[in-house]
Protein backbone atom coordinates (compact mmCIF):
# COMPACT_ATOMS: atom_id res chain seq x y z
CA UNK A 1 4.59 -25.11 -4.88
CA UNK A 2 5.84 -23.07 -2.05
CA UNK A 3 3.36 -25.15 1.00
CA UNK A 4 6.22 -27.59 1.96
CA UNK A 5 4.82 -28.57 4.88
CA UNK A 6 1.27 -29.40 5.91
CA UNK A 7 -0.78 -27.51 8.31
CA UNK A 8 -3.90 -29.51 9.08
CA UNK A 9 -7.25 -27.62 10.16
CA UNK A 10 -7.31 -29.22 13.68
CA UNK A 11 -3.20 -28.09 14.11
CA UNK A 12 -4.66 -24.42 12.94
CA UNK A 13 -7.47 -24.19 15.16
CA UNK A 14 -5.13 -25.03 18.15
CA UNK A 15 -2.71 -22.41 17.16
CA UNK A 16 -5.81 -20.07 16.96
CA UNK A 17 -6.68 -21.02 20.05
CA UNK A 18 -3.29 -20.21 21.84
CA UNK A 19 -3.34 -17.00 20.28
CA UNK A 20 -7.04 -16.00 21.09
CA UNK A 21 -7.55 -14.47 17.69
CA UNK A 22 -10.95 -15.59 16.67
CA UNK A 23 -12.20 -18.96 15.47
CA UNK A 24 -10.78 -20.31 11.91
CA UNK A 25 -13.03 -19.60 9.03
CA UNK A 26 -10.69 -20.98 6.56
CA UNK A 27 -6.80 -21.77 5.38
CA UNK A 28 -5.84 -21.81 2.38
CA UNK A 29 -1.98 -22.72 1.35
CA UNK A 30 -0.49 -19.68 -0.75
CA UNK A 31 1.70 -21.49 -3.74
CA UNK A 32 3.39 -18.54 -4.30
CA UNK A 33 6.93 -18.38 -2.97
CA UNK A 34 9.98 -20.25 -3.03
CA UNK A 35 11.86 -20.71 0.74
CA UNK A 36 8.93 -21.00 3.68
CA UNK A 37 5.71 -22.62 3.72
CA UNK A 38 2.90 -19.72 3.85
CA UNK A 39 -1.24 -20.19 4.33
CA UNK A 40 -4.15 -17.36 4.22
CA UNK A 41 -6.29 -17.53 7.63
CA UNK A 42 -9.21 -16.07 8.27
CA UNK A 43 -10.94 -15.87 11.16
CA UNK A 44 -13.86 -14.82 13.22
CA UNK A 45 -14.52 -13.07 16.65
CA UNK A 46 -17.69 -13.39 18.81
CA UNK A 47 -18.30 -9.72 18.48
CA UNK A 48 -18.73 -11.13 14.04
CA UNK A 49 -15.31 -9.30 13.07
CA UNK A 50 -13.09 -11.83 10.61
CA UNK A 51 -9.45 -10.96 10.41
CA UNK A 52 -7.20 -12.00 7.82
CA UNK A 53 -3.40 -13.21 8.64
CA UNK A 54 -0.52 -14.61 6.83
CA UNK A 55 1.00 -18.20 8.69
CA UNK A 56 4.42 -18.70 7.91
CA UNK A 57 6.42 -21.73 9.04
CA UNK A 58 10.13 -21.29 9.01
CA UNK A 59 11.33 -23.91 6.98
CA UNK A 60 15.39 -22.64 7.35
CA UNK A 61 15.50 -19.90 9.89
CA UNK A 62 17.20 -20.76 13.09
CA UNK A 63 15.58 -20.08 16.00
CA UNK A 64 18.56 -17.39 16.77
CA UNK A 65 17.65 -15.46 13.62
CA UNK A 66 14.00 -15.09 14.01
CA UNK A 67 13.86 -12.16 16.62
CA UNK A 68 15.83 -10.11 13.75
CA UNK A 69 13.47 -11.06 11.04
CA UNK A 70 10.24 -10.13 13.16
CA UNK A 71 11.87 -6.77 14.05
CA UNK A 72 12.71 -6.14 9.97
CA UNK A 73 8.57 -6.76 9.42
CA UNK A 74 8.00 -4.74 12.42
CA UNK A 75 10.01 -1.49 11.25
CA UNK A 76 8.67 -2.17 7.30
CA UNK A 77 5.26 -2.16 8.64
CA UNK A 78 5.82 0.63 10.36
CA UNK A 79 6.79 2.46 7.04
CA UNK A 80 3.71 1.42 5.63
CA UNK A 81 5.57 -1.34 3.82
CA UNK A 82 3.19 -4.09 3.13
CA UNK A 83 4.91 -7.32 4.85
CA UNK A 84 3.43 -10.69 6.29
């Protein structure tokens, strides 16, 4: 099982919230994987557009090594490299 730790629906919506991306629809933990805890959200703006994202929690990465990892998803994405 690769959800180690718990995201309730009410901690989701908050995050949501912060980030102004829509209203949750739905999360759903994603068992796959073997290091970080990772969830499908969907969600919904006023204008009726749902969005899709991958949450990940961090389970090991220090707070130092996270700017490096976001850039690496950045420049794969930019490649057209389908990343989280």
């Amino acid at each position: 099982m690769a959800v180690f730790t718990a995201v309730s629906e009410a901690d989701a919506r908050a995050l949501i919230d912060q980030l102004h991306v829509g209203s949750l629809q739905s999360l759903r933990g994603i068992q796959a994987g073997i290091e970080n805890s990772n969830f499908f959200v969907d969600t919904r703006h006023a204008d009726g557009h749902s969005r899709h994202w991958v949450l990940t929690l961090f389970e090991r990465l220090t707070a130092e090594q996270l700017p490096f990892y976001l850039e690496l998803m950045r420049h794969l994405a930019g490649k057209g490299i389908p990343v989280p």
